[in-house]
PDB file of N, CA and C in Angstrom:
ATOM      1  N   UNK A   1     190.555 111.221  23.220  1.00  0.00           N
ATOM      2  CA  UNK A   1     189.831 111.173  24.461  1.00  0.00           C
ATOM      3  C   UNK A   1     190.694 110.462  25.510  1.00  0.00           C
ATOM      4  N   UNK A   2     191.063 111.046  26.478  1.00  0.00           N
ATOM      5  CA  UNK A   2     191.364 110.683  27.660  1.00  0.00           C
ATOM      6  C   UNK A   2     191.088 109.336  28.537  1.00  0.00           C
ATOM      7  N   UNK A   3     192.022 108.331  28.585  1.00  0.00           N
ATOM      8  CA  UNK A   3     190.928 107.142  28.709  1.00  0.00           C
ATOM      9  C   UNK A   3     191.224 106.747  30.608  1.00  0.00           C
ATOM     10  N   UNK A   4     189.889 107.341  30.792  1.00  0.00           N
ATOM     11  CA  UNK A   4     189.321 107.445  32.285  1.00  0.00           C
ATOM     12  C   UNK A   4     189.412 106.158  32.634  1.00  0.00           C
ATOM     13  N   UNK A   5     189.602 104.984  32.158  1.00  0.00           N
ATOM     14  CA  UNK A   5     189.820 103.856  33.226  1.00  0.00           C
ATOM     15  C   UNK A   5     191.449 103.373  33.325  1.00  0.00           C
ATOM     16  N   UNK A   6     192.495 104.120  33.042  1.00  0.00           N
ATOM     17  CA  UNK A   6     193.587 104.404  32.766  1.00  0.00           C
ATOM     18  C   UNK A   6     194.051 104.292  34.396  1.00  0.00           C
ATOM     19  N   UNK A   7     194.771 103.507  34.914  1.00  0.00           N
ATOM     20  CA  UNK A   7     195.273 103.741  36.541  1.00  0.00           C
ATOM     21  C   UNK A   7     196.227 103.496  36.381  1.00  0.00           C
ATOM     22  N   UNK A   8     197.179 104.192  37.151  1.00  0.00           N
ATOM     23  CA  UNK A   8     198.654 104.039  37.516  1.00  0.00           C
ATOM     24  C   UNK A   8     199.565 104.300  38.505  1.00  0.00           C
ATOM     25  N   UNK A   9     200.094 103.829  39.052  1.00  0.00           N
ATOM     26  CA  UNK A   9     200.512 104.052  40.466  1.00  0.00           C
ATOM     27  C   UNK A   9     201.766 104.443  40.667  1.00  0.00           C
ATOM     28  N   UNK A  10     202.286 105.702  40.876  1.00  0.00           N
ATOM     29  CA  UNK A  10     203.708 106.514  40.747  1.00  0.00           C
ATOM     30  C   UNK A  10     204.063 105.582  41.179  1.00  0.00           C
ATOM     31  N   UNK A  11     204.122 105.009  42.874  1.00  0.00           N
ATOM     32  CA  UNK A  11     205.396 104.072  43.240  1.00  0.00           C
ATOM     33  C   UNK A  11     205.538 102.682  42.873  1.00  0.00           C
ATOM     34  N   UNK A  12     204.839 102.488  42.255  1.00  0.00           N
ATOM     35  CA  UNK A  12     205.044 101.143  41.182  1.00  0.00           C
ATOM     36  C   UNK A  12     205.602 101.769  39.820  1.00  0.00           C
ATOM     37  N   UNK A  13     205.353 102.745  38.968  1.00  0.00           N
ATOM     38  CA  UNK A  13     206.204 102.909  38.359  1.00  0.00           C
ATOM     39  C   UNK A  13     207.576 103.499  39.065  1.00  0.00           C
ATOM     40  N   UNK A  14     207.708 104.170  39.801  1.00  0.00           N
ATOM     41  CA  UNK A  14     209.344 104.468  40.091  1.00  0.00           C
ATOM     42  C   UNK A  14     209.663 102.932  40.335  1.00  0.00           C
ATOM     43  N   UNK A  15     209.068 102.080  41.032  1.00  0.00           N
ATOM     44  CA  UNK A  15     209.608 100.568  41.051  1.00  0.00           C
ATOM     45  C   UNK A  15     210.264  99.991  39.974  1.00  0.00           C
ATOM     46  N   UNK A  16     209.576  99.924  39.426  1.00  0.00           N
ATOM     47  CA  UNK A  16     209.326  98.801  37.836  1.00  0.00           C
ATOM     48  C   UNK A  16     209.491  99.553  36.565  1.00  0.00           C
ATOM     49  N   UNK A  17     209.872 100.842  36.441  1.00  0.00           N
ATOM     50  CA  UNK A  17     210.187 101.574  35.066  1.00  0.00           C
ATOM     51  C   UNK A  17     210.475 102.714  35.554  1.00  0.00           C
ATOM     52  N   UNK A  18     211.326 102.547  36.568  1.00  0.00           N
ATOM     53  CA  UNK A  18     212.541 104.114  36.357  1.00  0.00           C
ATOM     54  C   UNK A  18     213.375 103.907  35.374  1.00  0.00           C
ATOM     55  N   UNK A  19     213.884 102.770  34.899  1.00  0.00           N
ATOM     56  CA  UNK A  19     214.748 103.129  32.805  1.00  0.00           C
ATOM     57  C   UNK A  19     213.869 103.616  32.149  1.00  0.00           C
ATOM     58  N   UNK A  20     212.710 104.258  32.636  1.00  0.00           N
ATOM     59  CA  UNK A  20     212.190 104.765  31.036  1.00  0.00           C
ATOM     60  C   UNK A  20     212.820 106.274  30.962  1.00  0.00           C
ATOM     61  N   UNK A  21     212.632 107.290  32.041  1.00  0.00           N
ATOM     62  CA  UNK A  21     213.230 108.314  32.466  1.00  0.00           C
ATOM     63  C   UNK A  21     214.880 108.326  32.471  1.00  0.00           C
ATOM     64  N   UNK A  22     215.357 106.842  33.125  1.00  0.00           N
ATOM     65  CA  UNK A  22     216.882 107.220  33.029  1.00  0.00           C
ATOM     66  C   UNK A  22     217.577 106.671  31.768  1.00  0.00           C
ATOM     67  N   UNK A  23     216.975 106.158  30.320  1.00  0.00           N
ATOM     68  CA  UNK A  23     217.283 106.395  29.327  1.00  0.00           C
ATOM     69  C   UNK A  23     216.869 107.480  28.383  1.00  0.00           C
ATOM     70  N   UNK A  24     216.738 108.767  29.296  1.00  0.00           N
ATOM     71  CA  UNK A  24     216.546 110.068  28.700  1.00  0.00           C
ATOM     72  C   UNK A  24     217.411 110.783  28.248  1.00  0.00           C
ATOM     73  N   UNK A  25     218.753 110.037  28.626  1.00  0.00           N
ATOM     74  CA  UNK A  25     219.629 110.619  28.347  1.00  0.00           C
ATOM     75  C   UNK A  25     220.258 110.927  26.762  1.00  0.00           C
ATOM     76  N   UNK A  26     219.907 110.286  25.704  1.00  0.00           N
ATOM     77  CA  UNK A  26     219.510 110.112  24.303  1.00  0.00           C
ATOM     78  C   UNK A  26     218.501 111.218  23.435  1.00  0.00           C
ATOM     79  N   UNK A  27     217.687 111.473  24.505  1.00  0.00           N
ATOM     80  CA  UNK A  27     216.294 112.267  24.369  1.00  0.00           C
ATOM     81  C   UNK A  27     216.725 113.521  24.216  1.00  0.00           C
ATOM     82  N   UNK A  28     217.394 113.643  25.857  1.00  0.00           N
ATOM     83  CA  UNK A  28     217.722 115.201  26.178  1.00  0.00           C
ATOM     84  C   UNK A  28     218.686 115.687  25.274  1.00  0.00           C
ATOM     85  N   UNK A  29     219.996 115.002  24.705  1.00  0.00           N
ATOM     86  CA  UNK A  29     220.702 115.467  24.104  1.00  0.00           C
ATOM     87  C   UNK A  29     220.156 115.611  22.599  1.00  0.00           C
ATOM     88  N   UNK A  30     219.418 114.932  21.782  1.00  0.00           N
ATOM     89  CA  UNK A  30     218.472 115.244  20.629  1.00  0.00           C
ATOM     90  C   UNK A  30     217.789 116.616  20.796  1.00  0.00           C
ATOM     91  N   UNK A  31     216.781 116.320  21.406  1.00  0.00           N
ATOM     92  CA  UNK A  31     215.732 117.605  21.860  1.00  0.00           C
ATOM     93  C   UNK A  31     216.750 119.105  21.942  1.00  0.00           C
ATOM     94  N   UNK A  32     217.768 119.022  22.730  1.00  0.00           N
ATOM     95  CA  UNK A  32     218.577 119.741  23.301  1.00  0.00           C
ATOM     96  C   UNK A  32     217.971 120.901  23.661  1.00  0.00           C
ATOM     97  N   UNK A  33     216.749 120.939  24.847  1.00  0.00           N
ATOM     98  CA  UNK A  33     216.277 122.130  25.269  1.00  0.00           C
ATOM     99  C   UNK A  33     217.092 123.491  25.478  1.00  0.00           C
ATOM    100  N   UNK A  34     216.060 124.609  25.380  1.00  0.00           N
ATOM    101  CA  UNK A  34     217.033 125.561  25.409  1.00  0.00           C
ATOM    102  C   UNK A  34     216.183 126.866  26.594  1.00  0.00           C
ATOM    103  N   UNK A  35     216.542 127.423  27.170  1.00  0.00           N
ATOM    104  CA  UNK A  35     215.686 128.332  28.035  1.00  0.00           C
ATOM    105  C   UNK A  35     215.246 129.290  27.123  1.00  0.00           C
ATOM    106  N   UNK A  36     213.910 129.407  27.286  1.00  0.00           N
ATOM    107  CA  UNK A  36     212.783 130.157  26.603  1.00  0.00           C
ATOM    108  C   UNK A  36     211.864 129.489  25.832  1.00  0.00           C
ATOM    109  N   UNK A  37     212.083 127.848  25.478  1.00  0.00           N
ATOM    110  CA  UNK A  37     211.713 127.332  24.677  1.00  0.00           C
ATOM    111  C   UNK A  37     210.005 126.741  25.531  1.00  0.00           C
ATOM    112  N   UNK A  38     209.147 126.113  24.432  1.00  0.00           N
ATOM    113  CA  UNK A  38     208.304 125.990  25.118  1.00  0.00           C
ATOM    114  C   UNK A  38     207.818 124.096  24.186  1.00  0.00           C
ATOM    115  N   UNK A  39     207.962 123.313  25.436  1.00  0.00           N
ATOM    116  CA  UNK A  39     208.259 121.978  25.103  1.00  0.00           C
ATOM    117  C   UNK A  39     206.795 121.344  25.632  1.00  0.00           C
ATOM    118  N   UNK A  40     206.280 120.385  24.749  1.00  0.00           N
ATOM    119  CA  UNK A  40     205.045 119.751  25.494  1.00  0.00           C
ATOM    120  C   UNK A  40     205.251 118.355  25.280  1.00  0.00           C
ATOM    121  N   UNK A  41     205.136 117.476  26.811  1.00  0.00           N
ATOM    122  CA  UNK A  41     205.656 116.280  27.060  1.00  0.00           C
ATOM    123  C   UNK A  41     204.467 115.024  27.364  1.00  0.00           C
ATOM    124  N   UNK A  42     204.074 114.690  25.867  1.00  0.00           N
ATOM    125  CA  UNK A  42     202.633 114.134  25.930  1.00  0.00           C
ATOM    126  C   UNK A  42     203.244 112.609  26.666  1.00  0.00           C
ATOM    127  N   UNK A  43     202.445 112.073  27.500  1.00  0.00           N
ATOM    128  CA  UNK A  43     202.587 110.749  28.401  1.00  0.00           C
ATOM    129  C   UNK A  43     203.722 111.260  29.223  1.00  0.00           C
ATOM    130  N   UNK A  44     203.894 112.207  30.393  1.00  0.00           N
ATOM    131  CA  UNK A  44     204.642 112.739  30.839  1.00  0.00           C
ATOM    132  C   UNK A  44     204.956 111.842  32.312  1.00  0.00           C
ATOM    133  N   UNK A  45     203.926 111.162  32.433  1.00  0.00           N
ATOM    134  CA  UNK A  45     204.170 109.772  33.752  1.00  0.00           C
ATOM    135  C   UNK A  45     204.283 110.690  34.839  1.00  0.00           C
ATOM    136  N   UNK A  46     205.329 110.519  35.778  1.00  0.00           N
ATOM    137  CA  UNK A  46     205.471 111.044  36.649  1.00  0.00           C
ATOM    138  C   UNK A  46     206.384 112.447  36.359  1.00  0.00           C
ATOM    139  N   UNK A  47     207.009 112.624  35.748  1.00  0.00           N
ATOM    140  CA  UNK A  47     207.345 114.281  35.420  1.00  0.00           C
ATOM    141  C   UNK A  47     208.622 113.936  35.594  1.00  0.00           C
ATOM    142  N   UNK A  48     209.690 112.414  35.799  1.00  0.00           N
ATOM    143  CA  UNK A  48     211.107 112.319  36.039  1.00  0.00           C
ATOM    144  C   UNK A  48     211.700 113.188  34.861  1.00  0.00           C
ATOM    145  N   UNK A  49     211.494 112.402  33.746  1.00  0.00           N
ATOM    146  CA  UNK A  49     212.128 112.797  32.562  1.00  0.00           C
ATOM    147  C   UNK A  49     211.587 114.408  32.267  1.00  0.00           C
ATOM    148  N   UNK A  50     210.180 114.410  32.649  1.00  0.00           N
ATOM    149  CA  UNK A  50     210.425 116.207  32.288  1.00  0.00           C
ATOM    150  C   UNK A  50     210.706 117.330  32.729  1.00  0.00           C
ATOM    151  N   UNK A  51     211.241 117.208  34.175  1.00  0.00           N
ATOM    152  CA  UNK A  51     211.872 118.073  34.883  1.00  0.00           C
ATOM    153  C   UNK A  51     213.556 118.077  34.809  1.00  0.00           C
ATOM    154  N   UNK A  52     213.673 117.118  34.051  1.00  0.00           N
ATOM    155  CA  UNK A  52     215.025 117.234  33.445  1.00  0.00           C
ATOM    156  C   UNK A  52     215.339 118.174  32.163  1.00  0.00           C
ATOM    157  N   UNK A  53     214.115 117.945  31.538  1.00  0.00           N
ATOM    158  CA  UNK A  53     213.938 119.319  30.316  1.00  0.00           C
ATOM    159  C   UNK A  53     213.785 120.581  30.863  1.00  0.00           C
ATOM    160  N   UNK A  54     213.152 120.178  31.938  1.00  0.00           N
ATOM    161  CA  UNK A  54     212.679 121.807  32.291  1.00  0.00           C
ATOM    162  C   UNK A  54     214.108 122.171  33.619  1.00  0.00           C
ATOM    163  N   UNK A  55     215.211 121.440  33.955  1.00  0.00           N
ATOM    164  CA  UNK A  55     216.296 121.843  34.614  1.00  0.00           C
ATOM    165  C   UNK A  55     217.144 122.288  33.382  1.00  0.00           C
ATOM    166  N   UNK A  56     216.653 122.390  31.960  1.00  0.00           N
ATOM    167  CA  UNK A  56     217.758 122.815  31.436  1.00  0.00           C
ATOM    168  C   UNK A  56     217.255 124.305  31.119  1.00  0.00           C
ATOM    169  N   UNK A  57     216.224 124.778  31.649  1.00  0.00           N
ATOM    170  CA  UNK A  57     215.772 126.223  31.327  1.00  0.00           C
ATOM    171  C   UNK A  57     214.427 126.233  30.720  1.00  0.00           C
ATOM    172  N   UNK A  58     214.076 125.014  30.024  1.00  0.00           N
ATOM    173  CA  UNK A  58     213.023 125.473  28.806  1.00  0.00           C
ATOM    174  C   UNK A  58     211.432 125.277  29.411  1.00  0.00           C
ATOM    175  N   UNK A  59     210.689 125.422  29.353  1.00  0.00           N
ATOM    176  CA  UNK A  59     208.981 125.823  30.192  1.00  0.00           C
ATOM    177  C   UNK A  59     208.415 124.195  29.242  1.00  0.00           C
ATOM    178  N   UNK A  60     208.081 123.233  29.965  1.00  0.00           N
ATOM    179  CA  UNK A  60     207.803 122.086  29.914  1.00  0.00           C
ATOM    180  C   UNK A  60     206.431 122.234  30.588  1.00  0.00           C
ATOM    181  N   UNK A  61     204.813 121.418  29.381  1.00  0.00           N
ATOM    182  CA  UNK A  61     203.955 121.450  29.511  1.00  0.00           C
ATOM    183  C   UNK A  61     204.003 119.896  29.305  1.00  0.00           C
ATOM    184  N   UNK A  62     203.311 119.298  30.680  1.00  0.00           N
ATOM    185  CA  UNK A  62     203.107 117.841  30.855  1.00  0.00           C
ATOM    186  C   UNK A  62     201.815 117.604  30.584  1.00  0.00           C
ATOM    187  N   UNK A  63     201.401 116.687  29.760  1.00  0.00           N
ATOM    188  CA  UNK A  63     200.128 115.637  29.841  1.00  0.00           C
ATOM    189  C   UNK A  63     200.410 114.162  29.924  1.00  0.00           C
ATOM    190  N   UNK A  64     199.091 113.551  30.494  1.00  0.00           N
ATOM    191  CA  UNK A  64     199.169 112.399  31.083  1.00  0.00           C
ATOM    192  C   UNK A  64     196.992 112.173  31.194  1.00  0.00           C
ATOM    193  N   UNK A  65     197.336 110.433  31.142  1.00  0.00           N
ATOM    194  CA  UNK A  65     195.453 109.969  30.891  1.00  0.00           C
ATOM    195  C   UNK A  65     195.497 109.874  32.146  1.00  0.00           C
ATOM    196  N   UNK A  66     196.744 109.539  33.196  1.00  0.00           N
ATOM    197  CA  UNK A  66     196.464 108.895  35.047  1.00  0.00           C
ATOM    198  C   UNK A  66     196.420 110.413  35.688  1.00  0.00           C
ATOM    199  N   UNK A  67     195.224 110.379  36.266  1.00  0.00           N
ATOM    200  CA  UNK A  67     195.542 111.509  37.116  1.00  0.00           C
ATOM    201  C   UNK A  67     196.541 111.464  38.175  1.00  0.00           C
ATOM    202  N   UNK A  68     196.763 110.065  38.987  1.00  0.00           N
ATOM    203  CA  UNK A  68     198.021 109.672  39.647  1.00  0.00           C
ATOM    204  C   UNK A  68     199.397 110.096  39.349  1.00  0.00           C
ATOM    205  N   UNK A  69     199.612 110.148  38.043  1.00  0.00           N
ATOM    206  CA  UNK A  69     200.781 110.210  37.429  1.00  0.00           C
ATOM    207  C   UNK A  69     200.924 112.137  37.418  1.00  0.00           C
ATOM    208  N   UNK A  70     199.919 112.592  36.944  1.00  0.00           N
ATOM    209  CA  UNK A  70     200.045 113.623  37.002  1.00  0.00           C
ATOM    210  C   UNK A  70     200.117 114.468  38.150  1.00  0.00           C
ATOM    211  N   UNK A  71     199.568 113.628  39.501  1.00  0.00           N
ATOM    212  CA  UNK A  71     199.692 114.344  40.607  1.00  0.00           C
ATOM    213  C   UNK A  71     201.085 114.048  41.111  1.00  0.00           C
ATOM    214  N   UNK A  72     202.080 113.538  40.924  1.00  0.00           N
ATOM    215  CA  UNK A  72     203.153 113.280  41.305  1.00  0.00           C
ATOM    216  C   UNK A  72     204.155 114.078  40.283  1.00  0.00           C
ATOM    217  N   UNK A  73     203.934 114.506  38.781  1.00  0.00           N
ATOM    218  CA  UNK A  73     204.240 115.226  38.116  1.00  0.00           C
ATOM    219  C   UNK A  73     204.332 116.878  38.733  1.00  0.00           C
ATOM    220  N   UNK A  74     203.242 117.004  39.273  1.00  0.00           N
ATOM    221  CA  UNK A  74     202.845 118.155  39.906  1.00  0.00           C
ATOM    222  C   UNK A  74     203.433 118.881  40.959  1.00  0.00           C
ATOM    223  N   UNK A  75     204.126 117.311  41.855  1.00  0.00           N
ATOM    224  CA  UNK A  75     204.864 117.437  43.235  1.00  0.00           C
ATOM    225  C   UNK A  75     206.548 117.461  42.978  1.00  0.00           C
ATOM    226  N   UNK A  76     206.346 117.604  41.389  1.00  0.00           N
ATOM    227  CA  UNK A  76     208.086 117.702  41.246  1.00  0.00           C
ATOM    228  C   UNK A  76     208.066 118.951  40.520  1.00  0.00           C
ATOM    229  N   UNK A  77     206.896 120.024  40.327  1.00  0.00           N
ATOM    230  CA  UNK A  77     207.131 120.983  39.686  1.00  0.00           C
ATOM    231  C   UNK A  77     206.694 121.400  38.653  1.00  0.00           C
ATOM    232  N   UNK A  78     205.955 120.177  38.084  1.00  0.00           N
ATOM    233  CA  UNK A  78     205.567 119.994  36.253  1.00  0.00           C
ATOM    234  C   UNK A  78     204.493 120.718  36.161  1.00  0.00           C
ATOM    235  N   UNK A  79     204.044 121.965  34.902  1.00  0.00           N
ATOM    236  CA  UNK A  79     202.583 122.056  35.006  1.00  0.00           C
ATOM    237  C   UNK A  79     202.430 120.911  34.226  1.00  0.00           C
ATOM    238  N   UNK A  80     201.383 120.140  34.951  1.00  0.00           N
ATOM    239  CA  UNK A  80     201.085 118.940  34.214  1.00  0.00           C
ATOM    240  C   UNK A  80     199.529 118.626  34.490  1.00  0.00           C
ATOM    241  N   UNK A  81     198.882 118.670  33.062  1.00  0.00           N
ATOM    242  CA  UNK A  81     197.455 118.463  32.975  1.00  0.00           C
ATOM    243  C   UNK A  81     196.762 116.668  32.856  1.00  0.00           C
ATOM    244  N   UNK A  82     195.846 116.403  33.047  1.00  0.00           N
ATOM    245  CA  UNK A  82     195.114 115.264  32.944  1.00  0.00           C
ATOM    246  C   UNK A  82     194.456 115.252  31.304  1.00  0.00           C
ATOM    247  N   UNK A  83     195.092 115.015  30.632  1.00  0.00           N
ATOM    248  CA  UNK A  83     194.503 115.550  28.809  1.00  0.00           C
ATOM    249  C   UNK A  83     195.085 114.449  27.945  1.00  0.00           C
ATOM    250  N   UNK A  84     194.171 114.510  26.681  1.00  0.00           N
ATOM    251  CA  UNK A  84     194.800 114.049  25.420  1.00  0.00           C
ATOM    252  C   UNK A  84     195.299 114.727  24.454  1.00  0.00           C
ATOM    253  N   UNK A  85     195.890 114.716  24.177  1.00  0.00           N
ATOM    254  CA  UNK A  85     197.020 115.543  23.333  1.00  0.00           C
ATOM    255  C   UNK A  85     195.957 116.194  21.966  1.00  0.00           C
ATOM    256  N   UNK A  86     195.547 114.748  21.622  1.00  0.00           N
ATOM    257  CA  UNK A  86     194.386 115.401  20.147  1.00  0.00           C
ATOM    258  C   UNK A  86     193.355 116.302  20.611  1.00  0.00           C
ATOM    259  N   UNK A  87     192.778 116.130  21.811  1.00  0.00           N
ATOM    260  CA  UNK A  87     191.656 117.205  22.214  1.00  0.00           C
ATOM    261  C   UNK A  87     192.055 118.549  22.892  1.00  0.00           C
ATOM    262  N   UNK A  88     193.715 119.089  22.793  1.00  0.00           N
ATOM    263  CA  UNK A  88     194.162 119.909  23.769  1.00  0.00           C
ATOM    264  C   UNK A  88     193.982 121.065  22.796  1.00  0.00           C
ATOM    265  N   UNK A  89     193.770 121.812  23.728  1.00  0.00           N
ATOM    266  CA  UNK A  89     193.376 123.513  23.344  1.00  0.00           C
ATOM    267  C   UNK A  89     194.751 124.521  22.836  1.00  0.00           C
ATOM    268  N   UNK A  90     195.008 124.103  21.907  1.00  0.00           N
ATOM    269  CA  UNK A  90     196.611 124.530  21.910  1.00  0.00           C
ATOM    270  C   UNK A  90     196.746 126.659  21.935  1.00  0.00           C
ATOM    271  N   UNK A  91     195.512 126.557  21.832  1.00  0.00           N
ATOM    272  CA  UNK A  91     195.731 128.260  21.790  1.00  0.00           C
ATOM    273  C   UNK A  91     195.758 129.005  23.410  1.00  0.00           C
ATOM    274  N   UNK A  92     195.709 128.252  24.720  1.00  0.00           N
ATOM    275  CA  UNK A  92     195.847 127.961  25.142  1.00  0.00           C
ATOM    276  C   UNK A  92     196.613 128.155  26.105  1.00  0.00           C
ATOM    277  N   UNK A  93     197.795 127.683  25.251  1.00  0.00           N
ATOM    278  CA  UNK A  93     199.503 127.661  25.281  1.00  0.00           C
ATOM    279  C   UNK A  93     200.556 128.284  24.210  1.00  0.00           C
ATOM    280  N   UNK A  94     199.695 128.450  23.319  1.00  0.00           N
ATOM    281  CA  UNK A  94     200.761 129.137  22.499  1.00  0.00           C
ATOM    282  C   UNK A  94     201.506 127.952  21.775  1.00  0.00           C
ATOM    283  N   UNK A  95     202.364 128.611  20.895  1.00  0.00           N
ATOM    284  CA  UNK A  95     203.102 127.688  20.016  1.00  0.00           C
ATOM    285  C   UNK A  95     204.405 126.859  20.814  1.00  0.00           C
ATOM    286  N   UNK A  96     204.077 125.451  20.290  1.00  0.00           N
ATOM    287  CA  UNK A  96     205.109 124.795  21.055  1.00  0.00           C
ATOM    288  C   UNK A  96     206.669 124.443  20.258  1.00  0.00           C
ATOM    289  N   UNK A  97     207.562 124.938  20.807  1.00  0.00           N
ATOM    290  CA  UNK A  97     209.227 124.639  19.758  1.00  0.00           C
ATOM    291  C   UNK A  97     209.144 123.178  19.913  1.00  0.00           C
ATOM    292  N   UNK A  98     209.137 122.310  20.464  1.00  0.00           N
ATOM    293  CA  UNK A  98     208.875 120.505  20.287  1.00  0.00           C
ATOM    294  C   UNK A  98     207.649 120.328  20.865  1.00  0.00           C
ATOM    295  N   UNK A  99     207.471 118.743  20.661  1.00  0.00           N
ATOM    296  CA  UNK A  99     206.354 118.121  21.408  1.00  0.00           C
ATOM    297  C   UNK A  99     207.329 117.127  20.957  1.00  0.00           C
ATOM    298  N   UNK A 100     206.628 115.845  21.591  1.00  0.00           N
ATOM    299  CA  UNK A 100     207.038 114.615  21.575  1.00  0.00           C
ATOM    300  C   UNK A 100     206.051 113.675  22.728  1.00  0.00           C
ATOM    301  N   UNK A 101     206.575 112.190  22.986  1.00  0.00           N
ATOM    302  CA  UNK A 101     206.305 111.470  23.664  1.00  0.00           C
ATOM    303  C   UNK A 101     207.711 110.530  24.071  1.00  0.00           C
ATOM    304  N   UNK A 102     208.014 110.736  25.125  1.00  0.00           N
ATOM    305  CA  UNK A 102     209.130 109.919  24.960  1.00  0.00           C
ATOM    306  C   UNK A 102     209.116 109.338  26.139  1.00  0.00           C
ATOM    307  N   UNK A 103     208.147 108.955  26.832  1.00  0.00           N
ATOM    308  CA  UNK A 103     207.708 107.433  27.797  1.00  0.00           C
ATOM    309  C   UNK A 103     207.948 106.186  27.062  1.00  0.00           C
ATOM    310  N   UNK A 104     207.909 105.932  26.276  1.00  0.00           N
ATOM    311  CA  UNK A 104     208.424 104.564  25.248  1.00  0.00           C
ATOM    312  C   UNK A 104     209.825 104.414  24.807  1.00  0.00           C
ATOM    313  N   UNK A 105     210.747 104.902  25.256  1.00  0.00           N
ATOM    314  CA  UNK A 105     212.261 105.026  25.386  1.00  0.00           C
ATOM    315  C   UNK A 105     212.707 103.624  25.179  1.00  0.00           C
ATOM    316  N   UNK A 106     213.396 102.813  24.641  1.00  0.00           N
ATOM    317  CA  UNK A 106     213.756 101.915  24.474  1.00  0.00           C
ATOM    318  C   UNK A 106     215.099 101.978  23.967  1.00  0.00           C
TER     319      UNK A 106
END
């Protein structure tokens, strides 16, 4: 379940945790997207890190609990939904070649 008292504020995160996105660089080369592929990017924040998957060709499906986050996801391109990953309708979307979460980058 989606937790509706969840707030987050894009320009406080681009403030205070743009390394989470710019240690993607670890991610992207693991994952190693490929065009045609179909990737779902659960805690997708603001969509930095997943429009970097999706500049390498591959169709990147964003979720996120902030609708904030997701509306700024949105303004960079992301389809990016307001969802929880356990309650998502995966038929939907079809079969996904990864999923992951990789907002916790460390």
């Amino acid at each position: 379940m989606v937790n509706t008292a969840s707030r987050w504020s894009p320009a406080d995160y681009a403030k205070n945790a743009a390394f989470v996105p710019a240690l993607g660089d670890a991610v992207l080369q693991m994952l190693a997207p490929r065009p045609g592929e179909l990737i779902l990017d659960v805690g997708c924040g603001d969509g930095a890190l997943t429009q970097r998957i999706a500049a390498a060709g591959a169709k990147v499906i964003g979720l996120d609990s902030s609708p904030e986050m997701i509306e700024a996801a949105r303004a960079r391109g992301i389809d990016a939904f307001v969802a929880d990953a356990e309650d998502m309708d995966l038929e939907r979307f079809g079969q996904f070649d990864a999923a992951g979460s990789w907002s916790g980058i460390r």
